[in-house]
Protein backbone atom coordinates (compact mmCIF):
# COMPACT_ATOMS: atom_id res chain seq x y z
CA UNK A 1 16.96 -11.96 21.41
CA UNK A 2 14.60 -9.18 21.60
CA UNK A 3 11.21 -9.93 19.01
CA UNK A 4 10.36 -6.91 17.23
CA UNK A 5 7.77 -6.41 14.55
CA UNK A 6 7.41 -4.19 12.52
CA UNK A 7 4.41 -2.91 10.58
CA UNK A 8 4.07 -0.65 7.74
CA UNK A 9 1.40 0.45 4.84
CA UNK A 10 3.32 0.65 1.75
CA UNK A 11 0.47 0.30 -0.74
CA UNK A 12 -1.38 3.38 1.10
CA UNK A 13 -2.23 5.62 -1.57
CA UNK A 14 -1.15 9.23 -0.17
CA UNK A 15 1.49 8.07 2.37
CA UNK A 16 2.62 4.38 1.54
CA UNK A 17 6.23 5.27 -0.09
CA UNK A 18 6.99 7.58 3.02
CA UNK A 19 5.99 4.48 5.71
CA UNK A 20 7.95 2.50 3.49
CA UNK A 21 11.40 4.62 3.63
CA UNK A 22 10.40 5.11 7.20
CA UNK A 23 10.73 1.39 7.39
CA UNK A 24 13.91 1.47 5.42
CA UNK A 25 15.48 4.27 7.66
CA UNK A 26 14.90 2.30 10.72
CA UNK A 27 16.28 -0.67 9.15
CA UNK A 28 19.64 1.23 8.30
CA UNK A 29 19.97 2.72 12.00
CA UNK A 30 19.63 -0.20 14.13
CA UNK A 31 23.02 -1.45 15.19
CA UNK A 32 21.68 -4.16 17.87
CA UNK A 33 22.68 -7.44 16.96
CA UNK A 34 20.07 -8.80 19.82
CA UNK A 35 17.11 -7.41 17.96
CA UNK A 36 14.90 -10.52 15.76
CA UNK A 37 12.81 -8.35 13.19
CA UNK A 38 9.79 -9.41 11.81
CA UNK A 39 8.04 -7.05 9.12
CA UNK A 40 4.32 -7.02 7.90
CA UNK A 41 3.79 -4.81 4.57
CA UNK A 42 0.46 -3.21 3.79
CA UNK A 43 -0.93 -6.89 2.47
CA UNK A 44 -0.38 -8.42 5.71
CA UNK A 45 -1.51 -5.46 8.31
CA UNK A 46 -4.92 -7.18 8.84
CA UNK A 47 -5.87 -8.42 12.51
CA UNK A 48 -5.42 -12.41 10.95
CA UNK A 49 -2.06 -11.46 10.32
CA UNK A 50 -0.95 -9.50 13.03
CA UNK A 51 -2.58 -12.49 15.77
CA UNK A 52 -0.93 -14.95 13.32
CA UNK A 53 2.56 -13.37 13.65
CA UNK A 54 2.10 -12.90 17.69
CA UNK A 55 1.21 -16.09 18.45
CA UNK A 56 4.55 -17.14 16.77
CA UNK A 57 6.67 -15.47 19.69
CA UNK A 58 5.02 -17.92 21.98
CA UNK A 59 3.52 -15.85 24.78
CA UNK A 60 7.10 -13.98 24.97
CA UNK A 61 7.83 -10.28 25.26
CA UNK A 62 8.25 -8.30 21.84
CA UNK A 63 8.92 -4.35 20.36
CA UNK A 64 6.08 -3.47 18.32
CA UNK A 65 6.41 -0.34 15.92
CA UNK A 66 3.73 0.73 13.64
CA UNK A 67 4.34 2.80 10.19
CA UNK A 68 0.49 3.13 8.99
CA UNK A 69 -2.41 5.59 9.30
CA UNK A 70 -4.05 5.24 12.71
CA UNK A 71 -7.80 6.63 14.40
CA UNK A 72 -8.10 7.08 18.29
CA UNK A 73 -9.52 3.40 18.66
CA UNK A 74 -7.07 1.75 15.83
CA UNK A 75 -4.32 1.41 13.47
CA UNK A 76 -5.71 1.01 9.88
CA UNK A 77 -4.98 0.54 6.27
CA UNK A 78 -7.38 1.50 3.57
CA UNK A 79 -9.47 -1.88 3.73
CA UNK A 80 -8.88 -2.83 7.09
CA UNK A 81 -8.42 -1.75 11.04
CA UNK A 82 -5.38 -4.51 12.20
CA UNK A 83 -4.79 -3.28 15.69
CA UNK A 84 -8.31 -2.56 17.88
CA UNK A 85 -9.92 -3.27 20.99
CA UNK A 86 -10.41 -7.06 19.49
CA UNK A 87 -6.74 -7.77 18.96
CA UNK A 88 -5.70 -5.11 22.07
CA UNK A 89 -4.62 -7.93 24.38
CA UNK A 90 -2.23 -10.03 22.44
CA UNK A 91 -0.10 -6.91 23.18
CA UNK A 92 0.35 -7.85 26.34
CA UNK A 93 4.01 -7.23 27.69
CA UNK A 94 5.33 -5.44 25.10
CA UNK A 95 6.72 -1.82 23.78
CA UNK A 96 4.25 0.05 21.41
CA UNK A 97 5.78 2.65 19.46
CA UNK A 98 3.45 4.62 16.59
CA UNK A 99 4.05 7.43 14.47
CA UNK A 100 0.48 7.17 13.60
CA UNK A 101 -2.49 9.92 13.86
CA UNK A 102 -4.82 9.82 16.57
CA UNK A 103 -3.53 6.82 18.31
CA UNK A 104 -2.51 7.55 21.46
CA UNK A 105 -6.01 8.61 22.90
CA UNK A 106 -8.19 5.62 22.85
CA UNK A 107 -6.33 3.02 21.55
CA UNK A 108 -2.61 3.71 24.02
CA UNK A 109 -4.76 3.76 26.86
CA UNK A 110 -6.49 0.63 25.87
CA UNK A 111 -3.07 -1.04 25.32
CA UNK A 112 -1.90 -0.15 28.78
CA UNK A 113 -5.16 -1.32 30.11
CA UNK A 114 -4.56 -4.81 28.83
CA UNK A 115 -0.97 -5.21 30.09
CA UNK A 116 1.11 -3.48 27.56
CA UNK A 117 4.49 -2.18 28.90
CA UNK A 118 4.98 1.18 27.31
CA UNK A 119 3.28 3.10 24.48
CA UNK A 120 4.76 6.19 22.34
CA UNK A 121 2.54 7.57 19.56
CA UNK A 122 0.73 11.08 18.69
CA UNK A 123 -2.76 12.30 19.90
CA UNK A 124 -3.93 13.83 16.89
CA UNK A 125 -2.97 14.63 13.04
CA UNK A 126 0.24 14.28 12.53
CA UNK A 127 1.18 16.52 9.19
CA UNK A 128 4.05 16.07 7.09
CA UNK A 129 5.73 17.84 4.11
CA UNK A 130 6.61 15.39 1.60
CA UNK A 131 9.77 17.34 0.43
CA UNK A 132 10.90 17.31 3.79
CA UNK A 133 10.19 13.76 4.54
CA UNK A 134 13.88 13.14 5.72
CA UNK A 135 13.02 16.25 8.44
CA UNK A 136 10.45 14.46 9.87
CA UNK A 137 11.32 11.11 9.57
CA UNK A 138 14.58 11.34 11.61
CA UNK A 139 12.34 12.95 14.09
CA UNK A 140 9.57 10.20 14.41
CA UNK A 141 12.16 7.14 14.46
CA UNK A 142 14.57 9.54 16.76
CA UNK A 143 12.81 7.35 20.09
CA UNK A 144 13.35 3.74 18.98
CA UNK A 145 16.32 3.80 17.28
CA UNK A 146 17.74 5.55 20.66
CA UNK A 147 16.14 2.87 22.26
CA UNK A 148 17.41 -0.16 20.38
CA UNK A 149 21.29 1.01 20.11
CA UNK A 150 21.70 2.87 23.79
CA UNK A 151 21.44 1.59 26.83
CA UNK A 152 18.65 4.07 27.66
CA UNK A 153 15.10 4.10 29.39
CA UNK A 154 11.67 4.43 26.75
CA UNK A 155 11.21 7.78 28.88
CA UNK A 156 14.81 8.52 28.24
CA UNK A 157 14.60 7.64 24.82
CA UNK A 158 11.11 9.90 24.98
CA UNK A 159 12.58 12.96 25.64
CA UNK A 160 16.02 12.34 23.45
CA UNK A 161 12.51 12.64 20.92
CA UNK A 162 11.85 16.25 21.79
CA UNK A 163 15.27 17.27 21.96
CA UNK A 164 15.50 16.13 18.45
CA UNK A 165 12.41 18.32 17.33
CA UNK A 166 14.01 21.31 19.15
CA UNK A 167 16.96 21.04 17.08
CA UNK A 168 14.99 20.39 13.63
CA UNK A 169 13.27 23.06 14.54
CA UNK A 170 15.69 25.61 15.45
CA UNK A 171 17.81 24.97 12.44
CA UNK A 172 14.79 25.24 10.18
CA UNK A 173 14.01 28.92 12.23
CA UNK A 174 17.36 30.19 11.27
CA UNK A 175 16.77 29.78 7.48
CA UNK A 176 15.92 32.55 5.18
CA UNK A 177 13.54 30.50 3.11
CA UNK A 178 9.74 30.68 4.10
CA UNK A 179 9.14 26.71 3.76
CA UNK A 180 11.66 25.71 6.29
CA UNK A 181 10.07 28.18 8.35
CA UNK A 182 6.53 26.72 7.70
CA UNK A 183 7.83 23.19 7.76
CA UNK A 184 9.65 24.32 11.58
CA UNK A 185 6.20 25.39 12.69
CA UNK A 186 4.59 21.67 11.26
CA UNK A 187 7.16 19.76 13.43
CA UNK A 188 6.56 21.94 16.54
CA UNK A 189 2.69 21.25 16.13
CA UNK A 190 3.53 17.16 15.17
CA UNK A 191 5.98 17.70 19.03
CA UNK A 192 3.01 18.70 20.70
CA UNK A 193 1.13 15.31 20.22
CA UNK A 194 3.80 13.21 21.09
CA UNK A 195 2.78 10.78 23.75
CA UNK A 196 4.41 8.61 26.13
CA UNK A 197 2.09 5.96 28.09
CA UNK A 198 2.76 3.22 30.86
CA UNK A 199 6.31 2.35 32.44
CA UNK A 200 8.72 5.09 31.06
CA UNK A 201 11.71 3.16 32.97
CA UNK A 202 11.41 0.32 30.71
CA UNK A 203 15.19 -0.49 29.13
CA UNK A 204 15.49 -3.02 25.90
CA UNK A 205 17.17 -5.44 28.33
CA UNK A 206 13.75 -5.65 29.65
CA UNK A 207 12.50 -7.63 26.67
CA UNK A 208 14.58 -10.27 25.80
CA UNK A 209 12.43 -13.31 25.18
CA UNK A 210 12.35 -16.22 27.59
């Protein structure tokens, strides 16, 4: 079985339905009968929690995806940072996947440092429309829903990402309406932050716990 857990804010203020239904779209596309989820809603993103819920996978490998607001040095919720430099090690051997702001300049790096497989987040704001939250949804889950269901590489997976945003973005282009043309030029600045850290051969088979 391959451990995954799964974060996400839902009782952020500004943003918690969308992580929600990003949760819930994720949920719908995996088709993986080897993957174990685990899921942590807003009231349990705190560092406690998140070291509590590790420590249950006994030391073994595990997929780790994030659906919260994030700084350079941290993911956060409105009360509390859950993943920092304090918790950064019980990461260790795993895939780190973030559609959070900021994320993957301090904190990836950090991550890698302390013997985390693979990272994929964003290196600065990422902006959304809400009424196109389907748009940019399919985009930001587009890498680890490739990676669960296909026998494909994180880096593989990585750039399946970006071939996804081309296409959202093209078909937006061709539209007579001046929002999907605004909303095309949000993705292609959200695309240009898109990070991929540590060992981009990394395949799902490579986490199956002990």
């Amino acid at each position: 079985m391959i451990n995954t857990l799964i974060s996400y804010d839902d009782q952020d203020f500004s943003l918690g339905e969308y992580f929600h239904k990003s949760l819930e779209e994720l949920k719908k596309r995996i088709n993986n009968s080897n993957i174990a989820p685990n899921y942590l809603d807003g009231a349990l993103c705190t560092l406690d929690h998140i070291e509590q819920r590790i420590k249950e996978y006994n030391s073994n490998k595990f997929i780790f995806v994030a659906f919260s607001h994030g700084r350079d040095n941290c993911l956060h919720t409105s009360s509390d940072e859950y993943v920092n430099s304090t918790n950064s090690s019980s990461f260790k051997d795993t895939l780190f996947y973030s559609t959070a702001c900021h994320c993957s300049t301090e904190l990836g790096p950090e991550l890698i440092a302390n013997g985390c497989y693979s990272f994929v987040g964003y290196s600065d704001k990422v902006n959304i429309h809400p009424e196109y939250q389907d748009d940019f949804i399919n985009c930001e889950i587009h890498a680890i829903v490739e990676f669960l269901n296909s026998d494909v590489s994180i880096g593989d997976a990585y750039k399946s990402m970006h071939r996804k945003y081309d296409e959202t973005i093209i078909r937006l282009l061709m539209s007579d309406s001046m929002a999907d043309v605004i909303t095309a030029s949000t993705l292609a600045h959200n695309q240009t932050l898109l990070t991929i850290l540590g060992n981009q051969n990394l395949m799902a088979s490579d986490l199956h716990s002990d």
